[in-house]
Protein backbone atom coordinates (compact mmCIF):
# COMPACT_ATOMS: atom_id res chain seq x y z
CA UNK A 1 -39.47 -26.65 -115.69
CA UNK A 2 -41.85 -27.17 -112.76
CA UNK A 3 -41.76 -30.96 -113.22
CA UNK A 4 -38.03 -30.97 -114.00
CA UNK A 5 -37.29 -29.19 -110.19
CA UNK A 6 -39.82 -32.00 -108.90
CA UNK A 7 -37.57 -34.48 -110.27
CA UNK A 8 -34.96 -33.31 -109.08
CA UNK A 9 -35.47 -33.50 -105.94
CA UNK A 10 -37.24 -36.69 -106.12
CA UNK A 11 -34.16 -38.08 -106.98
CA UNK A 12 -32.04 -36.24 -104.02
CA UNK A 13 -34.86 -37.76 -101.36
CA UNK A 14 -33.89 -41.15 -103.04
CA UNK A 15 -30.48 -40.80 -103.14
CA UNK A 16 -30.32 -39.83 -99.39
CA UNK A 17 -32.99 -42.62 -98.55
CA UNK A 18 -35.50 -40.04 -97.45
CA UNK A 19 -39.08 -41.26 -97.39
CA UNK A 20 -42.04 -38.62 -98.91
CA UNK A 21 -45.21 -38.34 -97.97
CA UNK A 22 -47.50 -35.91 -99.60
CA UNK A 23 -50.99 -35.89 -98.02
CA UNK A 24 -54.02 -33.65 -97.99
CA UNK A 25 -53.79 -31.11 -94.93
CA UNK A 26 -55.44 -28.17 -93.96
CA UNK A 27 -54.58 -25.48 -96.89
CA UNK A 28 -52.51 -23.74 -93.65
CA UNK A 29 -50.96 -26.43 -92.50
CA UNK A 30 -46.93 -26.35 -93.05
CA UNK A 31 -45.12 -29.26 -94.23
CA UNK A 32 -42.55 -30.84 -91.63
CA UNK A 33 -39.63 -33.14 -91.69
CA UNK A 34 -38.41 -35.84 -88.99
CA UNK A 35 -34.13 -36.56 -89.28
CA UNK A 36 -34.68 -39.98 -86.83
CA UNK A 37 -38.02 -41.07 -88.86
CA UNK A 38 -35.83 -39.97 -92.62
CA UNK A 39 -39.20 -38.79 -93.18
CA UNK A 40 -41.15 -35.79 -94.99
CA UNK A 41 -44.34 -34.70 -95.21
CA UNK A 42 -45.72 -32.37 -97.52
CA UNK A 43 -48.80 -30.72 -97.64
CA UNK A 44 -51.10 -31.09 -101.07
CA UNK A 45 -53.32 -28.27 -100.69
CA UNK A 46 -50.73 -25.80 -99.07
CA UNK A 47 -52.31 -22.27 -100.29
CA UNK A 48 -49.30 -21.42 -102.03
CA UNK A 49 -48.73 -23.80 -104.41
CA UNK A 50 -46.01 -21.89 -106.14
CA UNK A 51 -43.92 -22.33 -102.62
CA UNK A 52 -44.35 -26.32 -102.61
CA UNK A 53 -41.01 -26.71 -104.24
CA UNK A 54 -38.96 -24.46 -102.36
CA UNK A 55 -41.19 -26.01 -99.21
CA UNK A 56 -39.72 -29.40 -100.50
CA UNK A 57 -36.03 -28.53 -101.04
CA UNK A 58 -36.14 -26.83 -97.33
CA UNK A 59 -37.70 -29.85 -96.23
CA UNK A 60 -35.06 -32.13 -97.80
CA UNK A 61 -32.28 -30.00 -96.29
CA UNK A 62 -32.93 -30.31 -93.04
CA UNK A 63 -32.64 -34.25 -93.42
CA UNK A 64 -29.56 -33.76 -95.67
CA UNK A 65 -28.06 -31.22 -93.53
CA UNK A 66 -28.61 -33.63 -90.43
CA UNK A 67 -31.03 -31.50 -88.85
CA UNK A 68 -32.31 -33.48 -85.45
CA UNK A 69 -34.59 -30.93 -84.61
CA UNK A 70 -38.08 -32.85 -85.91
CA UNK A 71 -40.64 -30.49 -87.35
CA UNK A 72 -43.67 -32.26 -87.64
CA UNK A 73 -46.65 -29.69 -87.04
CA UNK A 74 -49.78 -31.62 -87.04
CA UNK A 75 -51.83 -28.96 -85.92
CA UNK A 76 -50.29 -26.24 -86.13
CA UNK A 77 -50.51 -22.77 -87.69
CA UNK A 78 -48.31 -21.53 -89.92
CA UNK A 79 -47.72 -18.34 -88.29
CA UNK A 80 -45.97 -20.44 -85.00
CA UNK A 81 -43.85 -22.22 -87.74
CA UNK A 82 -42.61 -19.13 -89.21
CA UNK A 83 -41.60 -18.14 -85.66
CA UNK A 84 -39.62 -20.91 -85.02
CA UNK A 85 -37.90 -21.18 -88.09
C-alpha cells in the first residue's frame, strides 16, 4: 500500500512538472518545497519515516496549490518549521 501512495504521487509531481529531490539530511531536518524553482526536496533519513508520505503530499500541495511562499530550510530545526506552518 506504502509503495502504491508513493506512486501515486510520483505520478502527480510528474503530471504537474514538479522536480523531486530526495537527499540524505540531518534525521531533523524538514523537507521544503520552492513554487518558482517547481522543486521538492525531501529528506531520506527524516526520523519519522511513517510521516514521509504525508511530508510528500504536503510538499506537492504547496506547488499544486500555487504556494509562492518557498520553504526551503537548509538548516533549520524542525521545531521553527512547525511554527511557521
Amino acid at each position: 500500500m506504502r509503495d502504491d501512495i508513493m506512486s501515486y504521487l510520483d505520478n502527480i509531481a510528474i503530471d504537474n512538472n514538479i522536480r523531486v529531490i530526495w537527499e540524505h539530511f540531518d534525521p531533523y531536518t524538514p523537507p521544503g518545497s520552492s513554487y518558482d524553482d517547481m522543486c521538492v526536496v525531501m529528506n531520506l533519513d527524516w526520523h519519522n519515516q511513517h510521516e514521509l508520505i504525508f511530508q510528500y503530499a504536503h510538499e506537492l500541495s504547496h506547488i499544486i496549490r500555487g504556494d509562492r511562499t518557498d520553504l526551503f530550510f537548509y538548516n533549520t530545526l524542525h521545531n521553527n518549521k512547525t511554527g511557521i506552518e
